[in-house]
N, C-alpha and C. Protein backbone atom coordinates (compact mmCIF):
# COMPACT_ATOMS: atom_id res chain seq x y z
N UNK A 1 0.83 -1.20 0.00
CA UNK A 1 0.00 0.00 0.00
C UNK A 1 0.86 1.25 0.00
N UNK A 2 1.97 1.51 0.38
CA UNK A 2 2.92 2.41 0.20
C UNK A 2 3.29 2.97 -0.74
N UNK A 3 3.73 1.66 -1.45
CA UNK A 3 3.59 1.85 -2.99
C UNK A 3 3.01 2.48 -3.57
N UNK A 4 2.06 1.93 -3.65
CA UNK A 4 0.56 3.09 -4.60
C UNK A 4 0.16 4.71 -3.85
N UNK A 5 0.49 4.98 -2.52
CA UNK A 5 0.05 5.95 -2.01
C UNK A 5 1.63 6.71 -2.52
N UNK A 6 2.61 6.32 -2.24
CA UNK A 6 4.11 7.30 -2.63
C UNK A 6 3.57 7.47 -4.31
N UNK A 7 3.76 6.81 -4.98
CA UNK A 7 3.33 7.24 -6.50
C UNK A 7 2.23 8.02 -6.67
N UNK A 8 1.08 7.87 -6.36
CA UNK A 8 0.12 8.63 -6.32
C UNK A 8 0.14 9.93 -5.98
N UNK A 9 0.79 10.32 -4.40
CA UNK A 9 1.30 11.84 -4.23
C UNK A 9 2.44 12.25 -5.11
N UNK A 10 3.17 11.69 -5.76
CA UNK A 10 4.17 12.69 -6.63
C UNK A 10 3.62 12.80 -7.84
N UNK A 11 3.09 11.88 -8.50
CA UNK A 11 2.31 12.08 -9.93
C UNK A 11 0.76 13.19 -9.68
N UNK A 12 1.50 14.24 -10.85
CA UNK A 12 0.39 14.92 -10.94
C UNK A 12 -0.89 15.34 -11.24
N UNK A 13 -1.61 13.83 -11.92
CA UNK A 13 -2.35 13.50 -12.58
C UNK A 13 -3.72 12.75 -11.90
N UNK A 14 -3.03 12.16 -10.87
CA UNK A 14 -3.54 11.33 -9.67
C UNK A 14 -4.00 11.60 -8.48
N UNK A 15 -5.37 11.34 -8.59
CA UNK A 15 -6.23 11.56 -7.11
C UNK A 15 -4.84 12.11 -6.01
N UNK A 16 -5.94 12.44 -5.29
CA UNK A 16 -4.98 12.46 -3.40
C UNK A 16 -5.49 11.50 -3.25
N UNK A 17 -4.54 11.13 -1.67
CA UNK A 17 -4.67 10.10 -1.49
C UNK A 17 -5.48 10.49 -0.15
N UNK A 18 -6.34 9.54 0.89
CA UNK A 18 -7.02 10.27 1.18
C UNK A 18 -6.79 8.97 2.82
N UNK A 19 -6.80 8.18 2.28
CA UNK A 19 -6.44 7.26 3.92
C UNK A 19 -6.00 5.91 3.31
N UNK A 20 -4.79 5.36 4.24
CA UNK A 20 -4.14 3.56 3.55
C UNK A 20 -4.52 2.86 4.76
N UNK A 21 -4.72 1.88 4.18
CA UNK A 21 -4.84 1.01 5.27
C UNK A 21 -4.00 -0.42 4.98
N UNK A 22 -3.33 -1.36 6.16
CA UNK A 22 -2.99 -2.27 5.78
C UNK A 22 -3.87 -3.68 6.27
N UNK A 23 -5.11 -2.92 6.98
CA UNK A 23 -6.02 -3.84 7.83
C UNK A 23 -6.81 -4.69 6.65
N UNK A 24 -6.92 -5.95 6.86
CA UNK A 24 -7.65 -6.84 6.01
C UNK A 24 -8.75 -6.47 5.79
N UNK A 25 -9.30 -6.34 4.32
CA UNK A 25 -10.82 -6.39 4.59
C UNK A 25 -11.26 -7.75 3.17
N UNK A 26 -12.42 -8.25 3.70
CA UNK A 26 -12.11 -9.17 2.36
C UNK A 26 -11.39 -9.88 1.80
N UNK A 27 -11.35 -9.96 0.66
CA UNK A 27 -10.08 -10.21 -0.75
C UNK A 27 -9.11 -9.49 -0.44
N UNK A 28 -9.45 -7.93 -0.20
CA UNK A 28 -7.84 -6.99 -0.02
C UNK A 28 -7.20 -7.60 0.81
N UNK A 29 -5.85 -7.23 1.28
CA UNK A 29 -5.09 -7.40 2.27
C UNK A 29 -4.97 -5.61 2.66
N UNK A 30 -5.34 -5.30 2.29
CA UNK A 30 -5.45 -3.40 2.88
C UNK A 30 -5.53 -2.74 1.49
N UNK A 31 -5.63 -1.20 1.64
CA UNK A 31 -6.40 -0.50 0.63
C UNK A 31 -5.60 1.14 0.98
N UNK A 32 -5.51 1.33 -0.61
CA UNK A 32 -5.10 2.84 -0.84
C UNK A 32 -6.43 3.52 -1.41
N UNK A 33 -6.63 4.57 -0.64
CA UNK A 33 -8.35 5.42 -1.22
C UNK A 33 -7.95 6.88 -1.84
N UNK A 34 -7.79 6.27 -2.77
CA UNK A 34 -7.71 8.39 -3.34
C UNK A 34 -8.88 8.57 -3.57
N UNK A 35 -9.65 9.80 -3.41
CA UNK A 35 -10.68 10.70 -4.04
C UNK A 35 -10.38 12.00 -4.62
N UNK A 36 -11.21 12.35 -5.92
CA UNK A 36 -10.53 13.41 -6.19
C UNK A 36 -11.00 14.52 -5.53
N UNK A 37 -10.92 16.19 -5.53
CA UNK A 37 -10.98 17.17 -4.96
C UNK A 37 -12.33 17.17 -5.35
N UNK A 38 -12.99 17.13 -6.78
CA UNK A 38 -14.72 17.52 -7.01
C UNK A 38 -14.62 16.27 -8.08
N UNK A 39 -16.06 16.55 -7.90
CA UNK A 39 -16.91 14.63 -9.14
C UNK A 39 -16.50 15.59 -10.57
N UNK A 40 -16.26 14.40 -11.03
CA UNK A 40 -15.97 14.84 -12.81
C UNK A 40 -17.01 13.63 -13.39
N UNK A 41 -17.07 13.83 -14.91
CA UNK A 41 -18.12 13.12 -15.66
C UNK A 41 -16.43 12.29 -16.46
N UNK A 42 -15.76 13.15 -16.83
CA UNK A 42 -15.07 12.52 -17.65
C UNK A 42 -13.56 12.78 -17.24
N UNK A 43 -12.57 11.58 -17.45
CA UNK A 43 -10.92 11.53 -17.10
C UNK A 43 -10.46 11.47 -18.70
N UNK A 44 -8.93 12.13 -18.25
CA UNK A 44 -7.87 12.78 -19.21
C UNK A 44 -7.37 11.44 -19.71
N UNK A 45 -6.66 11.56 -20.66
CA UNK A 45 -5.13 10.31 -20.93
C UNK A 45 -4.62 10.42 -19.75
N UNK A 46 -4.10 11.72 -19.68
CA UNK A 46 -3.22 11.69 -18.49
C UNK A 46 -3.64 11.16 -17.34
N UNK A 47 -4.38 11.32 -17.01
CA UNK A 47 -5.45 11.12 -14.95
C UNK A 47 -5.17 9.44 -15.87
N UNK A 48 -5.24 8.67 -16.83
CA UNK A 48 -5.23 7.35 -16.80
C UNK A 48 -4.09 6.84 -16.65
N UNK A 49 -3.05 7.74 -17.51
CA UNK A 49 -1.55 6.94 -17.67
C UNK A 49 -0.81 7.21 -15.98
N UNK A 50 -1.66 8.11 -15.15
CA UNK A 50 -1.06 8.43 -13.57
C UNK A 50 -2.00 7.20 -12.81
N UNK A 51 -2.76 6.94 -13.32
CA UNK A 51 -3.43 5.84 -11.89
C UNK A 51 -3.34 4.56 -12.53
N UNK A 52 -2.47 4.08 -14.09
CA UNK A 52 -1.96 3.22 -14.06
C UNK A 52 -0.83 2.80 -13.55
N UNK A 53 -0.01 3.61 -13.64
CA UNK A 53 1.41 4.08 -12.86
C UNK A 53 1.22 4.07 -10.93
N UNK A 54 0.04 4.13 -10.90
CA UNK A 54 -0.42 4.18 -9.14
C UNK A 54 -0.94 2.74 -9.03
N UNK A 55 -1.34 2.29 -9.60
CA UNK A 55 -1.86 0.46 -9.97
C UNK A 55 -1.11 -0.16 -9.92
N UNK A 56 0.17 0.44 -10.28
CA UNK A 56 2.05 -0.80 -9.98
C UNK A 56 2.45 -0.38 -9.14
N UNK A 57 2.13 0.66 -8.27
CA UNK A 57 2.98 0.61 -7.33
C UNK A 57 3.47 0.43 -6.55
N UNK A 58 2.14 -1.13 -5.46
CA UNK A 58 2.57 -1.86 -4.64
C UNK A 58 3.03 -3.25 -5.67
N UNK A 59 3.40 -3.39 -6.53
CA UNK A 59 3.58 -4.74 -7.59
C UNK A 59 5.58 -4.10 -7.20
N UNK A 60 5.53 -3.07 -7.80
CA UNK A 60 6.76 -2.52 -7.78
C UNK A 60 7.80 -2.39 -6.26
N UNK A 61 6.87 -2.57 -5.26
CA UNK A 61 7.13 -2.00 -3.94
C UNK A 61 7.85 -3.45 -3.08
N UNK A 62 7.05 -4.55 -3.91
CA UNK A 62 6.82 -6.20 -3.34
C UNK A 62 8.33 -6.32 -4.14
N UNK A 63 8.58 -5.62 -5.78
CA UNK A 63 9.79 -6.15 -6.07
C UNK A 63 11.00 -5.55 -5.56
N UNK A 64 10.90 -4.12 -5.10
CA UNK A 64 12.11 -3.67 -4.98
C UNK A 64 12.41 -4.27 -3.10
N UNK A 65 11.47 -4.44 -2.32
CA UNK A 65 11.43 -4.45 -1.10
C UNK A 65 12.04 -5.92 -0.91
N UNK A 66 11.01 -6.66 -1.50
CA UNK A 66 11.43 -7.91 -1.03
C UNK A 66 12.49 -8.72 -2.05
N UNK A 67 12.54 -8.65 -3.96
CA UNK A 67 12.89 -9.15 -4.37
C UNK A 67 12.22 -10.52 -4.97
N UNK A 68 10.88 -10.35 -4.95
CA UNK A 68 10.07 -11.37 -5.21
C UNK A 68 8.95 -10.38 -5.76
N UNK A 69 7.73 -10.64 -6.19
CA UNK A 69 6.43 -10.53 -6.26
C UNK A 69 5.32 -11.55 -5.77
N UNK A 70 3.93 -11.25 -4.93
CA UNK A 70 3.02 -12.31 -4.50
C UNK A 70 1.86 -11.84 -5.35
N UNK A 71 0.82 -12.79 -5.12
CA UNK A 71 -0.58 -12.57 -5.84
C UNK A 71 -0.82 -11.45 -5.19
N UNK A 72 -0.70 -10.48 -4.35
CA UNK A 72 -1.06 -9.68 -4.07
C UNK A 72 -1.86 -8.74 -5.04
N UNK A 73 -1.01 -8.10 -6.04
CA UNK A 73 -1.17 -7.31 -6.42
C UNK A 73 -2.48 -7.91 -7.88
N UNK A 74 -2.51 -9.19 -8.52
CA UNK A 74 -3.29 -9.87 -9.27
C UNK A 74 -4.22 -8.67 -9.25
N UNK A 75 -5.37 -8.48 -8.73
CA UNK A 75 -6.66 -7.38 -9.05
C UNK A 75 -5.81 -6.31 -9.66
N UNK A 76 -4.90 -5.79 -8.75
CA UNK A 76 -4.34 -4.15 -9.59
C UNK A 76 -4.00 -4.53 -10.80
N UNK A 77 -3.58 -6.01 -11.43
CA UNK A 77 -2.64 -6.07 -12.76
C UNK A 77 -4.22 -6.10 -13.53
N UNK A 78 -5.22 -6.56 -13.30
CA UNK A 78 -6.46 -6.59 -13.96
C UNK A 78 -7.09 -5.50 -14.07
N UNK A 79 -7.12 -4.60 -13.23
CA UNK A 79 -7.93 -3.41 -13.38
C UNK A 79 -6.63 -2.61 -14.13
N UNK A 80 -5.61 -2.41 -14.26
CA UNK A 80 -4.90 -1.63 -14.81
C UNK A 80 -4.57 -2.54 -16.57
N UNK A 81 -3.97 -3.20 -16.41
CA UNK A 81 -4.42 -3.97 -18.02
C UNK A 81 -5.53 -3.50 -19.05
N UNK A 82 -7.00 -3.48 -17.83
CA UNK A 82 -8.17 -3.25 -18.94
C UNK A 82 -8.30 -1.76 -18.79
N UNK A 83 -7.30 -0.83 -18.09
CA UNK A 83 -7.83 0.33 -18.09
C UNK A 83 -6.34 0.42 -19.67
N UNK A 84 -6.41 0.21 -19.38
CA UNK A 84 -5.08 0.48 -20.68
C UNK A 84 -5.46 -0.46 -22.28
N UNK A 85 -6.04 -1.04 -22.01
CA UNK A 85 -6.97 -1.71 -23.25
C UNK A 85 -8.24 -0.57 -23.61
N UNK A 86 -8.81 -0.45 -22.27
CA UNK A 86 -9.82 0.70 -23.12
C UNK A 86 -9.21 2.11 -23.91
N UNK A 87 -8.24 2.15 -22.88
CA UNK A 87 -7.34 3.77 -23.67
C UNK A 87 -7.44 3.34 -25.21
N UNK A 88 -6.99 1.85 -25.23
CA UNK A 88 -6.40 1.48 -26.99
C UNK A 88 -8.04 1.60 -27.91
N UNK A 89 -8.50 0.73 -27.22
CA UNK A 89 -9.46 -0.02 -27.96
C UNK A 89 -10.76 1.12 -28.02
N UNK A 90 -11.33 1.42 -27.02
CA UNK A 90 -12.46 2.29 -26.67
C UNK A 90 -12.75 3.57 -26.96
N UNK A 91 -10.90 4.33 -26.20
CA UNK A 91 -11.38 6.04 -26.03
C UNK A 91 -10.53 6.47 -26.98
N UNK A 92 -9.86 5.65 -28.02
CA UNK A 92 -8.94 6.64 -28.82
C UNK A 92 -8.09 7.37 -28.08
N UNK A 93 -7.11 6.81 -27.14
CA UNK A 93 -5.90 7.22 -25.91
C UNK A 93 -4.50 7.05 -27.11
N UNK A 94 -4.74 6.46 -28.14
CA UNK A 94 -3.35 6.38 -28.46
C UNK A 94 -2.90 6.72 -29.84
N UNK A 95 -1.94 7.16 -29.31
CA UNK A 95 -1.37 7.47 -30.83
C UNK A 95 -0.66 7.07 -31.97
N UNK A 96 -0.52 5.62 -31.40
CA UNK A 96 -0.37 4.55 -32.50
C UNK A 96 -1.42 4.07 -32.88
N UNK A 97 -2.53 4.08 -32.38
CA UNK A 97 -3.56 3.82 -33.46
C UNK A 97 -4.78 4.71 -33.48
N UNK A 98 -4.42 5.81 -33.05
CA UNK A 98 -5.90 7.15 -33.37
C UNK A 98 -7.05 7.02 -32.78
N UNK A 99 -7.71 8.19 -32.85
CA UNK A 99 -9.26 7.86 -32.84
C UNK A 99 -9.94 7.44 -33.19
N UNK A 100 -9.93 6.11 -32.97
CA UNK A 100 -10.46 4.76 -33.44
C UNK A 100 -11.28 4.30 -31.84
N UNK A 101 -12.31 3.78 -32.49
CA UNK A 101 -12.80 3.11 -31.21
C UNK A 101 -13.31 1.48 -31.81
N UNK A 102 -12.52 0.76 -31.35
CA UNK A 102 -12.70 -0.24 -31.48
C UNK A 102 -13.76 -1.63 -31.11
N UNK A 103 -13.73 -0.78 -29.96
CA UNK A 103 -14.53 -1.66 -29.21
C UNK A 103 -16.04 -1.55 -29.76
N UNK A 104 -16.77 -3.00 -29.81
CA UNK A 104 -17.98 -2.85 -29.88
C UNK A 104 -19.00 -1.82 -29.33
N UNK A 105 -19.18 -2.70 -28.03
CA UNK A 105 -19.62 -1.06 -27.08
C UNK A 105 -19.18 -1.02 -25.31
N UNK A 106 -19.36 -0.66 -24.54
CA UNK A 106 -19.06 -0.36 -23.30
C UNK A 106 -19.22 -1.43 -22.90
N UNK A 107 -20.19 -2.60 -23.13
CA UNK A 107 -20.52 -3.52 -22.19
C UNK A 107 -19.76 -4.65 -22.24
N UNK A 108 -19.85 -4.18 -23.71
CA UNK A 108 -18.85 -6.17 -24.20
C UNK A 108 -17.44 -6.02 -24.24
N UNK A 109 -16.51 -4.40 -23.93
CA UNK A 109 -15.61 -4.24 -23.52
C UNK A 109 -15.27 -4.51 -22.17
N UNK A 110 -15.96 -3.56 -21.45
CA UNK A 110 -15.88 -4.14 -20.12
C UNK A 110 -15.80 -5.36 -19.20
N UNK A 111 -17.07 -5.84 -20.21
CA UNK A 111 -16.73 -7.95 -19.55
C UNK A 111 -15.91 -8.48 -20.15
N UNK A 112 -14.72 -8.38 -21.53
CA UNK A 112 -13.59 -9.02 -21.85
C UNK A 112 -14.05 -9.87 -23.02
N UNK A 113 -15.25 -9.02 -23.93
CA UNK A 113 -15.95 -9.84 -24.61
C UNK A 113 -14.73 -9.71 -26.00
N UNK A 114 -13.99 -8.58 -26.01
CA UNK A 114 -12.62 -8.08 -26.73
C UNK A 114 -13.53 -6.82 -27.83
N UNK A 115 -13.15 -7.09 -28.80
CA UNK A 115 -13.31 -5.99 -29.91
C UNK A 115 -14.28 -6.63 -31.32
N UNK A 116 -14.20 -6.16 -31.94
CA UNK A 116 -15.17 -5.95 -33.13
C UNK A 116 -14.36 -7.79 -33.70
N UNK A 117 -15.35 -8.05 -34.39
CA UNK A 117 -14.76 -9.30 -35.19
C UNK A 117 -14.08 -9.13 -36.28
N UNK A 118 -14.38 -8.35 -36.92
CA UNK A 118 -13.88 -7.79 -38.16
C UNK A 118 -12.19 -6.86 -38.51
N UNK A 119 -11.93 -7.25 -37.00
CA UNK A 119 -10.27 -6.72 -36.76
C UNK A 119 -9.45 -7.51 -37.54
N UNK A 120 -8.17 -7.23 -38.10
CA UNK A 120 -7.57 -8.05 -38.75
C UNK A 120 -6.46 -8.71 -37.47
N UNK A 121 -5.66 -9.85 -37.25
CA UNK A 121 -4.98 -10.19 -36.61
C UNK A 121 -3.44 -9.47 -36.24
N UNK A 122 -3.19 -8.67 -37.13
CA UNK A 122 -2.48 -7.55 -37.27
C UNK A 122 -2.74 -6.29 -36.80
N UNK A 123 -3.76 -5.65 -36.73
CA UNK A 123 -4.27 -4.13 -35.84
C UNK A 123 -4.32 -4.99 -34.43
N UNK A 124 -5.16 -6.02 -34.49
CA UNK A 124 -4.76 -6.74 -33.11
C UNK A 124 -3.29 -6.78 -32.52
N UNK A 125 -2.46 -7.52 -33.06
CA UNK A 125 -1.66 -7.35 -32.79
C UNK A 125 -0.62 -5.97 -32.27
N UNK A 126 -1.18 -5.07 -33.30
CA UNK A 126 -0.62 -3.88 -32.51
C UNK A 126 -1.61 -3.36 -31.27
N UNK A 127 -2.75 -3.48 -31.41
CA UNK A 127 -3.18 -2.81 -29.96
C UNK A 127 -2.41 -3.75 -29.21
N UNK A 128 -2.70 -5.28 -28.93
CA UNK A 128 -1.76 -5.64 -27.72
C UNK A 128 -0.43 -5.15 -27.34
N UNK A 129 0.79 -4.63 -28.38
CA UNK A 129 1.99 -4.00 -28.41
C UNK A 129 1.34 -2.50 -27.93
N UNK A 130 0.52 -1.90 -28.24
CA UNK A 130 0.19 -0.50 -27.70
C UNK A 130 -0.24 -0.66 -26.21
N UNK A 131 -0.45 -1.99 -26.10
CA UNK A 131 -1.33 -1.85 -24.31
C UNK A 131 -0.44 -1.87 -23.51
N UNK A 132 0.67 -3.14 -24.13
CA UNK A 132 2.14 -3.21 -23.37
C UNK A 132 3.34 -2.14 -23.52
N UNK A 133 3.00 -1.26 -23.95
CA UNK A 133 3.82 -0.14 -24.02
C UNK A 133 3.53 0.72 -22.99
N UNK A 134 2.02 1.23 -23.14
CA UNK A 134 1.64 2.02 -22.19
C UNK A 134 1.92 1.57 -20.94
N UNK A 135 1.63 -0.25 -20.07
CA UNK A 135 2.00 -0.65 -19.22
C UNK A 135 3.64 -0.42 -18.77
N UNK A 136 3.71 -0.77 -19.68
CA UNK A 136 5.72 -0.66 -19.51
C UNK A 136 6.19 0.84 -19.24
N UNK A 137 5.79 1.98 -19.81
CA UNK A 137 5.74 3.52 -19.51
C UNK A 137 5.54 3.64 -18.32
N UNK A 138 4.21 2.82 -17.60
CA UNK A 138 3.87 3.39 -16.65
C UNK A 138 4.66 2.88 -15.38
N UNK A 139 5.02 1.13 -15.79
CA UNK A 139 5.98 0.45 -15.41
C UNK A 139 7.13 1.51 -14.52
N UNK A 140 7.68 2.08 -15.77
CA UNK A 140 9.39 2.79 -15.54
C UNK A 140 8.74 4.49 -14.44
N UNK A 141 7.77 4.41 -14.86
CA UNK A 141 7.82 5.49 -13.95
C UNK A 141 7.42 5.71 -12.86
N UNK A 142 6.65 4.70 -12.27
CA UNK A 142 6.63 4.45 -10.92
C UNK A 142 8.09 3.60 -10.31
N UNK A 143 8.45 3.17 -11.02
CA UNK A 143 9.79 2.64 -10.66
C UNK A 143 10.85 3.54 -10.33
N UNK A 144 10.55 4.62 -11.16
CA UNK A 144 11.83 5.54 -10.86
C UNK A 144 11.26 6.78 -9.56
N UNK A 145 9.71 6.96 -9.07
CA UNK A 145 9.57 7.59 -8.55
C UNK A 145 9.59 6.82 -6.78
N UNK A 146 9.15 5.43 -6.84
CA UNK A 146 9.63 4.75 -5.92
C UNK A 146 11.19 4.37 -5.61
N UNK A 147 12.32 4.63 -6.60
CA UNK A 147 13.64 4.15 -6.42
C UNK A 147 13.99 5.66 -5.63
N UNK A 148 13.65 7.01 -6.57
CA UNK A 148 13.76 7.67 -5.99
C UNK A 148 13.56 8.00 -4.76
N UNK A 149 12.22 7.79 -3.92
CA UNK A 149 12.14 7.94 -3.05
C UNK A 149 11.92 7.15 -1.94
N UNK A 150 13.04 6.00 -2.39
CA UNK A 150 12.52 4.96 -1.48
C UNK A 150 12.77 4.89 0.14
N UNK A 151 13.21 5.97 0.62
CA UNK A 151 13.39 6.69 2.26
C UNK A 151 11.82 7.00 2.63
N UNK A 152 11.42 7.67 1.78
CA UNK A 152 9.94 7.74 2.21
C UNK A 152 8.98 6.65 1.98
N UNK A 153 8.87 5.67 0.97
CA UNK A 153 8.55 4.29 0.91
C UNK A 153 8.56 3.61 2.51
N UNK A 154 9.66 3.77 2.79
CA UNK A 154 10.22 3.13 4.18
C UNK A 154 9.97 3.78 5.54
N UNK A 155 9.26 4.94 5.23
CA UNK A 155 9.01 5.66 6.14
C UNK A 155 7.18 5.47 6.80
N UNK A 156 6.89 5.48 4.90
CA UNK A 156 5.55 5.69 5.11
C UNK A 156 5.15 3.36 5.91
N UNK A 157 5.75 2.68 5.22
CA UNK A 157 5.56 1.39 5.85
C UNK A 157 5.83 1.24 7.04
N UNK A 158 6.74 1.71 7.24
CA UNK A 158 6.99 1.91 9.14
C UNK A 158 5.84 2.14 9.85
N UNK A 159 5.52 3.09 9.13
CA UNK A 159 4.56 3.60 10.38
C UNK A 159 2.76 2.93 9.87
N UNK A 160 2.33 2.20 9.01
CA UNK A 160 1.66 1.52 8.69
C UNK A 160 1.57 0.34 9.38
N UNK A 161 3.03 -0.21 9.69
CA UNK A 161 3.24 -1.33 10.50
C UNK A 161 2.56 -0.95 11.67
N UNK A 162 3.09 0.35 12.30
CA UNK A 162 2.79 0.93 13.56
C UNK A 162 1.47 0.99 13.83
N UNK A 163 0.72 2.26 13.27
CA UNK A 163 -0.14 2.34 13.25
C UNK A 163 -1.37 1.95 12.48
N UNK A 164 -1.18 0.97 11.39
CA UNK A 164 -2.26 -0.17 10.68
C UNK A 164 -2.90 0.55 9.39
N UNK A 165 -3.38 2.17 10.12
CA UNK A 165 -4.16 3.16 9.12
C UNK A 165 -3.91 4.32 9.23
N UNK A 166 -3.25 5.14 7.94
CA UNK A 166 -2.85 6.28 7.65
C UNK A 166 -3.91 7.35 7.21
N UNK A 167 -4.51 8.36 7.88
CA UNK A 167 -5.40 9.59 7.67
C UNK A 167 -4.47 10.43 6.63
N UNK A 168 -5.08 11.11 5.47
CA UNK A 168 -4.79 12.06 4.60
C UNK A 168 -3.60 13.04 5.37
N UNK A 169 -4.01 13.60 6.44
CA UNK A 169 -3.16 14.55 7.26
C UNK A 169 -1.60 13.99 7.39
N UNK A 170 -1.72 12.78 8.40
CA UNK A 170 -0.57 12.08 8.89
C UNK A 170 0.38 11.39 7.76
N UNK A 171 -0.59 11.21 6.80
CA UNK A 171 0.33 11.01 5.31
C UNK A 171 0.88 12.13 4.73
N UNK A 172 0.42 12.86 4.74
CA UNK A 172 0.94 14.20 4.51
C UNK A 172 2.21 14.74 4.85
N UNK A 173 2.24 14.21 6.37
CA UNK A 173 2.91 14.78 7.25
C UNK A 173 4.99 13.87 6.90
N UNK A 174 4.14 12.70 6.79
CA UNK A 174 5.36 11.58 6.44
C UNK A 174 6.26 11.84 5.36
N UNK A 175 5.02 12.69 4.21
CA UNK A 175 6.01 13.14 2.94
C UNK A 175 6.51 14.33 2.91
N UNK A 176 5.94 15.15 3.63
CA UNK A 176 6.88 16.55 3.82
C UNK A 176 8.04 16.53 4.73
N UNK A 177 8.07 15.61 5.70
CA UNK A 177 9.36 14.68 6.26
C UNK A 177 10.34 14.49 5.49
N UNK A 178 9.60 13.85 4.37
CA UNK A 178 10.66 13.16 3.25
C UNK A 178 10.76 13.79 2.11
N UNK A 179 10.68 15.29 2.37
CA UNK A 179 10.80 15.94 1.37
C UNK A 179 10.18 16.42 -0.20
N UNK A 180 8.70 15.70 0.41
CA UNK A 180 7.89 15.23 -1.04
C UNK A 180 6.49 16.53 -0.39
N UNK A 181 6.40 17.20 -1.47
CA UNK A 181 5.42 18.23 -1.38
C UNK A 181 4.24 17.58 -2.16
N UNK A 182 3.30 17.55 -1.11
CA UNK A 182 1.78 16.56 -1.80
C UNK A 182 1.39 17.44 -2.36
């Protein structure tokens, strides 16, 4: 959960973060909650390519920390995958393949029903190379904003250990410690 809350406050694109928790609930094993400042109808490229980049960042946190990866992170690689398939396929996010909307419609995208039949195996092929690009982008840059700051990574888990659940404030407080202006 560190992970995703350190990436999230330095990327500028990305909710605040608003309380972490490492307390079980469910399926989770704990939870990062950003909300944004006011309700919007509609998100940027950007607000997507930042909360995909916030989606690796406990995947990223498990590798640099421990040197391994666990199922942990499985849901974030799913919800960030198909948010990066719709960029390709749906909203016309990319610029290797335009404003194109591929997808049938909202519904049969959303359940993994895929795209139009009439795709050739080749535009296919490049959206999958466009999805894994964008992943891999977002990959390197939570990587470099967690390598960078991995004192505050270690700061903010400390005290997660400690205290279980982090309030907006007291997170706050951890990164202006560490030199990170939320």
């Amino acid at each position: 959960e560190a992970g995703h809350a350190l990436v999230a406050s330095v990327l500028p694109y990305a909710d605040p973060v608003h309380k972490i928790s490492i307390i079980s609930r469910g399926r989770a094993a704990g939870y990062t909650l950003k909300l944004p400042f006011e309700d919007r109808k509609m998100q940027s490229r950007k607000e997507f390519l930042d909360d995909i980049a916030v989606s690796l960042g406990g995947y990223i946190a498990e590798e640099l920390v421990f040197g391994d990866i666990t199922t942990g992170a499985s849901n974030d690689l799913q919800v960030l995958t198909n948010l990066a398939k719709n960029m390709v396929s749906r909203y016309g996010m990319s610029d290797k393949m335009g404003p194109i909307a591929f997808a049938a419609s909202a519904q049969r995208a959303l359940f993994g029903e895929g795209v139009e039949g009439d795709i050739s195996e080749e535009v296919q092929g490049q959206m999958d190379a466009e999805v894994k690009r964008i992943i891999m982008d977002a990959h390197k840059k939570a990587l470099d904003i967690i390598t960078t700051h991995r004192k505050a990574l270690n700061a903010i888990a400390e005290k997660l250990v400690e205290v279980e659940t982090l309030e907006r404030d007291a997170f706050e407080d951890l990164l202006i410690a560490n030199g990170i202006t939320p």
